[in-house]
C-alpha atoms as a PDB file:
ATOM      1  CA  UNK A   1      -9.524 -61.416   4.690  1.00  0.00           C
ATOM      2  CA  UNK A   2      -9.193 -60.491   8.196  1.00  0.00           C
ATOM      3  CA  UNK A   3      -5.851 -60.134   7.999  1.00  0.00           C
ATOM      4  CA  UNK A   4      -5.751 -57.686   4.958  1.00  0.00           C
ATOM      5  CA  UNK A   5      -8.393 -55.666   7.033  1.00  0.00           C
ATOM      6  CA  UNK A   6      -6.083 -55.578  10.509  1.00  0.00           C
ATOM      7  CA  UNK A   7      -2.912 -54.479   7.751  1.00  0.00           C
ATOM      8  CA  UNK A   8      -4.557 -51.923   6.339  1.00  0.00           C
ATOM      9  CA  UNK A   9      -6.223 -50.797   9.742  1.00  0.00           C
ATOM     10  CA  UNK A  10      -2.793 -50.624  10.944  1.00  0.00           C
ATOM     11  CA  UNK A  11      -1.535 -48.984   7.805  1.00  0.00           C
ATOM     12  CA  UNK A  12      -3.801 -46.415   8.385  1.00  0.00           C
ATOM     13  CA  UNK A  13      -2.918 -45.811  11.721  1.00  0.00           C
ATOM     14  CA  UNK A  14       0.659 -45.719  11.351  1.00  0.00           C
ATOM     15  CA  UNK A  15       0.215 -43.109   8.239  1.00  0.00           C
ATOM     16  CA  UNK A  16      -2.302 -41.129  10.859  1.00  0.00           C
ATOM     17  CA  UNK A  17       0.582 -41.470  13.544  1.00  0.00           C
ATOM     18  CA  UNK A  18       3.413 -40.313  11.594  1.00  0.00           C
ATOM     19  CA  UNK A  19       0.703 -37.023  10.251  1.00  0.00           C
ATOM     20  CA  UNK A  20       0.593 -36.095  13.513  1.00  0.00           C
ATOM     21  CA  UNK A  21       4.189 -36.361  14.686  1.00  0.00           C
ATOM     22  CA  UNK A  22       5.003 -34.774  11.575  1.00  0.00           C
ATOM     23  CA  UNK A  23       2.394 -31.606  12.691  1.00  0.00           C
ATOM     24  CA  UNK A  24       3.864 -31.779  16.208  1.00  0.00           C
ATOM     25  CA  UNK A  25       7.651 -31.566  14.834  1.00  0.00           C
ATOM     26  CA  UNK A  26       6.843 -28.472  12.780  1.00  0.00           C
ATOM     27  CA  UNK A  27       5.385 -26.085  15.700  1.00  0.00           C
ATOM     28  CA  UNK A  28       5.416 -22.984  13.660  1.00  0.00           C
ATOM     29  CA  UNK A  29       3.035 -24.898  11.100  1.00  0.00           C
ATOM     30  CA  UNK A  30       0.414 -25.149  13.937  1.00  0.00           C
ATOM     31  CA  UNK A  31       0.743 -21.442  15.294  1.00  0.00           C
ATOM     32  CA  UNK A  32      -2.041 -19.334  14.920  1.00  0.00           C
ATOM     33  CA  UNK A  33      -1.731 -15.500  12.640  1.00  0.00           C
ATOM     34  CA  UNK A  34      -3.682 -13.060  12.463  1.00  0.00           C
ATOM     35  CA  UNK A  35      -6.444 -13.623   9.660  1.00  0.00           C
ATOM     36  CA  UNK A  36      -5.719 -12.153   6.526  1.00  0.00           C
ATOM     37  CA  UNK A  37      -8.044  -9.164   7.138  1.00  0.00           C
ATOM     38  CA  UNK A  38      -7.101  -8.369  10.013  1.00  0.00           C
ATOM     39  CA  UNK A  39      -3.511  -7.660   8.558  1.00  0.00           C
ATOM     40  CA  UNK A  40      -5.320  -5.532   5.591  1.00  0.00           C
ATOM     41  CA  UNK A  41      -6.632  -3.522   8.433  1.00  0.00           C
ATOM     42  CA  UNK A  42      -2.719  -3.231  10.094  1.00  0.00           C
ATOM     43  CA  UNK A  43      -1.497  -2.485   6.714  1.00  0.00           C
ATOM     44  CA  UNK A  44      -3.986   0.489   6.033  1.00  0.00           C
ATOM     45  CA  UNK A  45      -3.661   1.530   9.858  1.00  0.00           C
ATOM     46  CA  UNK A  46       0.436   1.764   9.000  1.00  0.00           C
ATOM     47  CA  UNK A  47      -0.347   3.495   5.756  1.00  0.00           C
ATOM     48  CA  UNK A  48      -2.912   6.206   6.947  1.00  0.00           C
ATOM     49  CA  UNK A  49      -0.405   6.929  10.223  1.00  0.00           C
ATOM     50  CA  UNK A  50       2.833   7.378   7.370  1.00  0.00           C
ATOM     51  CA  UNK A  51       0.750   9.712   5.146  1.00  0.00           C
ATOM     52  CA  UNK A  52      -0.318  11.977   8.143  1.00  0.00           C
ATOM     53  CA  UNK A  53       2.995  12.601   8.614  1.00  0.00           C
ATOM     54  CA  UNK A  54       3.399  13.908   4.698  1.00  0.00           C
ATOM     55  CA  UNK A  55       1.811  17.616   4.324  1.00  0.00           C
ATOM     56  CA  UNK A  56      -1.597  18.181   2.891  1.00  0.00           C
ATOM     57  CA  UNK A  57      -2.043  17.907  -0.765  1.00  0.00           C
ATOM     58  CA  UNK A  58       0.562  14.698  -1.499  1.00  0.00           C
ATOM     59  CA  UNK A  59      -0.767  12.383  -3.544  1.00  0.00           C
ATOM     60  CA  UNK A  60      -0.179   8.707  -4.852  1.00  0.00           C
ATOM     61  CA  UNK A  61       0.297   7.074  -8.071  1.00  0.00           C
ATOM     62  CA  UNK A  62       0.353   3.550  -9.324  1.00  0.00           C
ATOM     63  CA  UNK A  63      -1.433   2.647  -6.274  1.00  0.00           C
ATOM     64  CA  UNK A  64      -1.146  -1.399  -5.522  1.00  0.00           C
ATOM     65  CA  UNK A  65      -3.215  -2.934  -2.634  1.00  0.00           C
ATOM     66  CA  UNK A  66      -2.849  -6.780  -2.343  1.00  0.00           C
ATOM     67  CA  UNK A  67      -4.351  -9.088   0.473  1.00  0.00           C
ATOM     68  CA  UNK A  68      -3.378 -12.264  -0.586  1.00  0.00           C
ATOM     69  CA  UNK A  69       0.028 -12.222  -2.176  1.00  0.00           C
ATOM     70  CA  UNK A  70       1.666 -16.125  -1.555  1.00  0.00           C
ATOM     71  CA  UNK A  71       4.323 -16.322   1.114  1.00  0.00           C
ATOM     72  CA  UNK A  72       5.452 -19.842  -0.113  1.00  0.00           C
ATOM     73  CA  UNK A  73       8.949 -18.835   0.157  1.00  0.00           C
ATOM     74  CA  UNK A  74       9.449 -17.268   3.356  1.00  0.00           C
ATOM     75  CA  UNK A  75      11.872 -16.078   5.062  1.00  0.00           C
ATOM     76  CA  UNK A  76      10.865 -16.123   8.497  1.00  0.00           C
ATOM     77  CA  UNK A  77      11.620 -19.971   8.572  1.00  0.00           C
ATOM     78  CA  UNK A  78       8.039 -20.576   8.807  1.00  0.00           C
ATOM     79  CA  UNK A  79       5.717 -23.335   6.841  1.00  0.00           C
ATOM     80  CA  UNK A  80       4.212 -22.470   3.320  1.00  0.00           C
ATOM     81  CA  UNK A  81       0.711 -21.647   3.009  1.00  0.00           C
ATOM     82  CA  UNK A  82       0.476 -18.509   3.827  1.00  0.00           C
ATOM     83  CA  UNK A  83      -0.261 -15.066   2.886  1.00  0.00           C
ATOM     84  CA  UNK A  84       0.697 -11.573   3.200  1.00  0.00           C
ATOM     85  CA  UNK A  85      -0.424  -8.539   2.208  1.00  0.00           C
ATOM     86  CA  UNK A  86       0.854  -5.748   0.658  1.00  0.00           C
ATOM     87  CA  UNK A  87      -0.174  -1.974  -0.086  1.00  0.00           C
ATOM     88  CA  UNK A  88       2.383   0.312  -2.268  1.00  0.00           C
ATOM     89  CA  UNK A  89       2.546   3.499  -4.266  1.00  0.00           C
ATOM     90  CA  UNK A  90       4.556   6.477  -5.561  1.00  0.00           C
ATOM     91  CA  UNK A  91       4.166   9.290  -3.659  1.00  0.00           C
ATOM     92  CA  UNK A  92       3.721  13.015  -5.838  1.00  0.00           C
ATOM     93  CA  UNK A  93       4.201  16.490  -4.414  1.00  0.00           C
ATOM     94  CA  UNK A  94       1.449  18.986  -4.607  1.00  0.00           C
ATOM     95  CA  UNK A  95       2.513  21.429  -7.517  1.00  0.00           C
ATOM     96  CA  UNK A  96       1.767  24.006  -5.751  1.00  0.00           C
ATOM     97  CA  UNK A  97       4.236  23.929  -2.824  1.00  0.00           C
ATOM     98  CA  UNK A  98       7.537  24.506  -2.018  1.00  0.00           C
ATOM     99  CA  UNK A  99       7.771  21.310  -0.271  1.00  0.00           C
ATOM    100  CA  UNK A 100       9.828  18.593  -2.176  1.00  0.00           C
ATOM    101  CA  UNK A 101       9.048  15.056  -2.403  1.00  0.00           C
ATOM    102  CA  UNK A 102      12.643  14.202  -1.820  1.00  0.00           C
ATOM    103  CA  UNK A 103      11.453  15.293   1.597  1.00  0.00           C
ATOM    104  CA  UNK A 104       9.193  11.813   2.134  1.00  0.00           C
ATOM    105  CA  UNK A 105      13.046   9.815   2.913  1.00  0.00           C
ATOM    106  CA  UNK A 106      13.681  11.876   6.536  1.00  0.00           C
ATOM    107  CA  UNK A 107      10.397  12.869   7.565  1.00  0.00           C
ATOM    108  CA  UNK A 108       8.956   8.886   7.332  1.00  0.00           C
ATOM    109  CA  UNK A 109      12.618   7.671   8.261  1.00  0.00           C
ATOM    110  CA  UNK A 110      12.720  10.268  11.633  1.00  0.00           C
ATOM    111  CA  UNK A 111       8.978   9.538  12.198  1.00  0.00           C
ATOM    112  CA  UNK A 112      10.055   5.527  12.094  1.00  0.00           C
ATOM    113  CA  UNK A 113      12.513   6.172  14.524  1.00  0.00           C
ATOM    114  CA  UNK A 114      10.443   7.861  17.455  1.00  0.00           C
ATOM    115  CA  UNK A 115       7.895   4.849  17.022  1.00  0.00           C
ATOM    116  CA  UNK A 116      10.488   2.677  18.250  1.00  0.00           C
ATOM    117  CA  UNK A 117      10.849   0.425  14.984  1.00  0.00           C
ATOM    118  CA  UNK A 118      13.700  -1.580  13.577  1.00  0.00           C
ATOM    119  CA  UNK A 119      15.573  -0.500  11.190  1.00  0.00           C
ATOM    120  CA  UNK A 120      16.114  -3.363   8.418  1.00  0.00           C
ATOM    121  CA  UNK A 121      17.643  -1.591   5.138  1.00  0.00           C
ATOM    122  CA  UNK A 122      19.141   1.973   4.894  1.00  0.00           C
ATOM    123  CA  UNK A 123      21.127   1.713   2.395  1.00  0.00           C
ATOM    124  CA  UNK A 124      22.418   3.822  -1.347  1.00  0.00           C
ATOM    125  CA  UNK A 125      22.751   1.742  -4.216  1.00  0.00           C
ATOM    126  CA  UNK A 126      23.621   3.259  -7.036  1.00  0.00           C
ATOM    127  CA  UNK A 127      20.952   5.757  -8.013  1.00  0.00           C
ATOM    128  CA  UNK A 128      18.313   4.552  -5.315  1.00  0.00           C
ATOM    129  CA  UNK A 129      17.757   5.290  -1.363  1.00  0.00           C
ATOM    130  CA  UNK A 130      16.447   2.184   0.565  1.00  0.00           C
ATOM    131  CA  UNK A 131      15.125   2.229   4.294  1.00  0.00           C
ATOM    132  CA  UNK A 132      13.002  -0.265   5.833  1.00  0.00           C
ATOM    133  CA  UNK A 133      11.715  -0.381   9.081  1.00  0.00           C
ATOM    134  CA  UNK A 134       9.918  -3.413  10.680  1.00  0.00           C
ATOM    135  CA  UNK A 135       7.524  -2.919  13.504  1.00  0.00           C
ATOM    136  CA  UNK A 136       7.129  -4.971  16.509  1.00  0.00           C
ATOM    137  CA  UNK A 137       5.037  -7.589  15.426  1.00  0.00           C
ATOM    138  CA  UNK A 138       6.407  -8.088  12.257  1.00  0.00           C
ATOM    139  CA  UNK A 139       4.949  -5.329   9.837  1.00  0.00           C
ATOM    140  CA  UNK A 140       7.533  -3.626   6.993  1.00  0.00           C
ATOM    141  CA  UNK A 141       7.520  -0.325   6.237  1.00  0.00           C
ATOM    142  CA  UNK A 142       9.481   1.190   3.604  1.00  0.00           C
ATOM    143  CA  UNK A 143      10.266   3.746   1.247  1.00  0.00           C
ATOM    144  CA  UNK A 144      12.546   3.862  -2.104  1.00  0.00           C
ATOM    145  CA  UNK A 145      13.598   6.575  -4.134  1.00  0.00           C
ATOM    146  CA  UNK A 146      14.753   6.884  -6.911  1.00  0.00           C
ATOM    147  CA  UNK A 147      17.363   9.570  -8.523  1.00  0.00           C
ATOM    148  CA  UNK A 148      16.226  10.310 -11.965  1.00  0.00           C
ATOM    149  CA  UNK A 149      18.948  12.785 -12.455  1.00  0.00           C
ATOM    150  CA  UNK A 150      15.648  15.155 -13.534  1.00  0.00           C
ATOM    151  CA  UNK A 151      13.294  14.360 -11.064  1.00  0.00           C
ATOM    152  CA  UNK A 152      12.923  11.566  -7.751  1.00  0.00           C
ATOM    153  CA  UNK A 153      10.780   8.879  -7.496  1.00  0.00           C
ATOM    154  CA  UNK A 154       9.683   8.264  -4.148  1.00  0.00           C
ATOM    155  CA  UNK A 155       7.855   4.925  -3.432  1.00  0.00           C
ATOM    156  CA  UNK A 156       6.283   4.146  -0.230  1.00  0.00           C
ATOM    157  CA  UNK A 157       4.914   0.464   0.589  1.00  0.00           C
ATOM    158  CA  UNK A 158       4.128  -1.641   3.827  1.00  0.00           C
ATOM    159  CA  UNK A 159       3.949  -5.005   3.911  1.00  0.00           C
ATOM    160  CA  UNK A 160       2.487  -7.940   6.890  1.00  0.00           C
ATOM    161  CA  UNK A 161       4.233 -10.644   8.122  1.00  0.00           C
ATOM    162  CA  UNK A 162       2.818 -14.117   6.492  1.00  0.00           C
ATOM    163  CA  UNK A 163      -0.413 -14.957   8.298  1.00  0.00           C
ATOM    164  CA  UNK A 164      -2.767 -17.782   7.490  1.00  0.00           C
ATOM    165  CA  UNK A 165      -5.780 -16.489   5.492  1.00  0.00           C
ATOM    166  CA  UNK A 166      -8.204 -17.594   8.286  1.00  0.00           C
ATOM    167  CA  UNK A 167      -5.313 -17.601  11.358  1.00  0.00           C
ATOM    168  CA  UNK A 168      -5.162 -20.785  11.194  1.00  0.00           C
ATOM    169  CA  UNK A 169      -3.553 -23.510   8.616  1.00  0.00           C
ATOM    170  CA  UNK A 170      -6.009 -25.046   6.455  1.00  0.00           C
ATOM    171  CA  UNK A 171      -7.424 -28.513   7.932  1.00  0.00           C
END
Protein backbone atom coordinates (compact mmCIF):
# COMPACT_ATOMS: atom_id res chain seq x y z
CA UNK A 1 0.00 0.00 0.00
CA UNK A 2 2.75 2.25 0.79
CA UNK A 3 4.44 1.51 -2.03
CA UNK A 4 1.56 2.20 -4.58
CA UNK A 5 1.24 5.60 -2.65
CA UNK A 6 5.28 6.55 -2.98
CA UNK A 7 4.69 5.35 -7.12
CA UNK A 8 2.07 7.36 -7.69
CA UNK A 9 3.55 10.31 -5.51
CA UNK A 10 6.43 10.00 -7.71
CA UNK A 11 4.32 9.64 -10.80
CA UNK A 12 2.91 12.72 -10.05
CA UNK A 13 5.91 14.47 -9.61
CA UNK A 14 7.66 13.35 -12.55
CA UNK A 15 4.38 14.31 -14.79
CA UNK A 16 4.56 17.88 -12.70
CA UNK A 17 8.41 17.96 -13.61
CA UNK A 18 8.24 17.26 -17.16
CA UNK A 19 4.91 20.23 -17.24
CA UNK A 20 7.21 22.50 -16.22
CA UNK A 21 10.26 21.76 -18.35
CA UNK A 22 7.93 21.49 -21.06
CA UNK A 23 6.61 25.42 -20.12
CA UNK A 24 10.27 26.42 -19.67
CA UNK A 25 11.31 24.90 -23.26
CA UNK A 26 8.55 26.84 -25.00
CA UNK A 27 9.49 30.59 -23.80
CA UNK A 28 7.22 32.30 -26.18
CA UNK A 29 4.25 30.22 -24.52
CA UNK A 30 5.04 32.02 -21.19
CA UNK A 31 5.49 35.67 -22.65
CA UNK A 32 3.13 38.10 -21.69
CA UNK A 33 0.67 40.24 -24.74
CA UNK A 34 -1.13 42.79 -24.50
CA UNK A 35 -4.80 41.86 -23.30
CA UNK A 36 -7.18 41.50 -25.90
CA UNK A 37 -8.69 44.98 -25.30
CA UNK A 38 -6.05 46.66 -25.18
CA UNK A 39 -5.30 45.58 -28.89
CA UNK A 40 -9.14 46.59 -29.79
CA UNK A 41 -8.10 49.93 -28.55
CA UNK A 42 -4.60 49.80 -30.98
CA UNK A 43 -6.73 48.57 -33.71
CA UNK A 44 -9.35 51.51 -33.53
CA UNK A 45 -6.37 54.00 -32.66
CA UNK A 46 -4.75 52.64 -36.28
CA UNK A 47 -8.14 52.89 -37.89
CA UNK A 48 -9.27 56.45 -36.72
CA UNK A 49 -5.40 57.81 -37.60
CA UNK A 50 -5.89 55.99 -41.51
CA UNK A 51 -9.35 57.57 -41.99
CA UNK A 52 -8.10 61.14 -40.99
CA UNK A 53 -5.96 60.92 -43.63
CA UNK A 54 -9.10 60.17 -46.23
CA UNK A 55 -11.12 63.61 -46.96
CA UNK A 56 -14.34 64.43 -45.23
CA UNK A 57 -17.42 62.69 -46.30
CA UNK A 58 -15.79 58.90 -47.06
CA UNK A 59 -17.66 56.40 -45.80
CA UNK A 60 -17.55 52.54 -45.03
CA UNK A 61 -19.45 49.58 -45.97
CA UNK A 62 -19.64 46.02 -44.85
CA UNK A 63 -18.06 47.12 -41.75
CA UNK A 64 -16.41 43.94 -39.70
CA UNK A 65 -14.99 44.52 -36.15
CA UNK A 66 -13.70 41.29 -34.45
CA UNK A 67 -11.84 41.01 -30.99
CA UNK A 68 -11.42 37.57 -30.65
CA UNK A 69 -10.72 35.92 -33.96
CA UNK A 70 -8.44 32.42 -33.07
CA UNK A 71 -4.76 32.67 -33.88
CA UNK A 72 -4.31 28.82 -33.57
CA UNK A 73 -2.31 28.79 -36.62
CA UNK A 74 0.16 31.40 -36.40
CA UNK A 75 2.63 32.47 -38.11
CA UNK A 76 4.77 34.25 -35.86
CA UNK A 77 6.11 30.81 -34.55
CA UNK A 78 4.37 31.42 -31.41
CA UNK A 79 2.09 28.88 -29.14
CA UNK A 80 -1.74 28.47 -29.89
CA UNK A 81 -4.17 30.04 -27.74
CA UNK A 82 -4.35 33.13 -28.72
CA UNK A 83 -6.27 35.84 -30.22
CA UNK A 84 -6.24 38.67 -32.50
CA UNK A 85 -8.34 41.12 -33.53
CA UNK A 86 -9.44 42.43 -36.51
CA UNK A 87 -11.44 45.60 -37.86
CA UNK A 88 -12.20 45.83 -41.85
CA UNK A 89 -14.38 47.60 -44.36
CA UNK A 90 -14.90 48.97 -47.88
CA UNK A 91 -14.24 52.31 -48.13
CA UNK A 92 -17.03 54.63 -50.51
CA UNK A 93 -16.39 58.07 -51.95
CA UNK A 94 -18.68 60.90 -51.13
CA UNK A 95 -20.90 61.37 -54.36
CA UNK A 96 -20.50 64.55 -54.28
CA UNK A 97 -16.75 65.08 -54.89
CA UNK A 98 -14.35 64.98 -57.36
CA UNK A 99 -12.13 62.98 -55.26
CA UNK A 100 -11.86 59.24 -56.33
CA UNK A 101 -11.71 56.36 -54.12
CA UNK A 102 -9.00 54.86 -56.22
CA UNK A 103 -7.23 57.65 -54.39
CA UNK A 104 -7.34 55.59 -50.75
CA UNK A 105 -4.07 53.14 -52.41
CA UNK A 106 -1.30 56.32 -52.35
CA UNK A 107 -2.59 58.56 -49.87
CA UNK A 108 -2.73 55.49 -46.95
CA UNK A 109 0.37 53.82 -48.78
CA UNK A 110 2.52 57.50 -48.68
CA UNK A 111 0.97 58.20 -45.22
CA UNK A 112 2.39 54.45 -44.15
CA UNK A 113 5.58 55.37 -45.31
CA UNK A 114 6.33 58.70 -43.30
CA UNK A 115 5.19 56.69 -40.08
CA UNK A 116 8.12 54.65 -40.50
CA UNK A 117 6.25 51.18 -41.07
CA UNK A 118 7.22 48.03 -42.89
CA UNK A 119 6.17 47.35 -45.86
CA UNK A 120 4.93 43.53 -46.07
CA UNK A 121 2.83 43.13 -49.48
CA UNK A 122 2.72 45.62 -52.46
CA UNK A 123 1.94 43.71 -54.91
CA UNK A 124 -0.73 43.47 -58.51
CA UNK A 125 -2.34 40.33 -58.98
CA UNK A 126 -4.40 40.11 -61.57
CA UNK A 127 -7.25 42.56 -61.14
CA UNK A 128 -6.38 43.50 -57.40
CA UNK A 129 -3.74 46.04 -55.65
CA UNK A 130 -2.29 44.64 -52.33
CA UNK A 131 -0.12 46.72 -49.76
CA UNK A 132 0.42 45.90 -46.27
CA UNK A 133 2.27 47.62 -43.85
CA UNK A 134 3.16 46.27 -40.33
CA UNK A 135 3.90 48.64 -37.54
CA UNK A 136 6.50 48.35 -34.97
CA UNK A 137 5.02 46.25 -32.57
CA UNK A 138 3.41 44.02 -34.72
CA UNK A 139 0.06 45.70 -35.96
CA UNK A 140 -1.07 45.14 -39.97
CA UNK A 141 -2.40 47.60 -41.87
CA UNK A 142 -3.68 47.15 -45.22
CA UNK A 143 -5.65 48.05 -48.05
CA UNK A 144 -7.01 46.00 -51.28
CA UNK A 145 -8.60 47.09 -54.26
CA UNK A 146 -10.19 45.79 -56.47
CA UNK A 147 -10.55 46.60 -60.45
CA UNK A 148 -14.08 46.02 -61.39
CA UNK A 149 -13.45 47.12 -64.88
CA UNK A 150 -16.72 49.59 -63.95
CA UNK A 151 -15.95 50.70 -60.72
CA UNK A 152 -12.93 49.91 -57.68
CA UNK A 153 -13.37 48.36 -54.63
CA UNK A 154 -11.23 49.64 -52.08
CA UNK A 155 -10.98 47.65 -48.76
CA UNK A 156 -9.19 48.87 -45.82
CA UNK A 157 -8.52 46.51 -42.65
CA UNK A 158 -5.96 46.39 -39.66
CA UNK A 159 -5.26 43.62 -37.86
CA UNK A 160 -3.10 42.88 -34.06
CA UNK A 161 -0.53 40.64 -33.57
CA UNK A 162 -1.87 37.37 -31.51
CA UNK A 163 -2.12 38.39 -27.86
CA UNK A 164 -3.49 36.31 -25.04
CA UNK A 165 -7.08 37.38 -24.20
CA UNK A 166 -6.03 38.39 -20.62
CA UNK A 167 -1.94 38.92 -21.53
CA UNK A 168 -1.28 36.10 -20.18
CA UNK A 169 -1.79 32.18 -21.19
CA UNK A 170 -4.57 30.62 -19.49
CA UNK A 171 -3.46 28.74 -16.10
Amino acid sequence: MVCRRLGAVLGLAVGIMMAVAGCLGKEKALQLTETSAQATRRVNILWEEAFAQLPAGVTTERNLSLDSLSCDAPTDGGPEGRIFVERRAQVVAPASSSWSVTEVLPTLSEFWERKGYKVITDDRIVNEYRHTVQTDDGYQLMVRVYDRADRHDIYVGVNSPCVWEFGTPDP
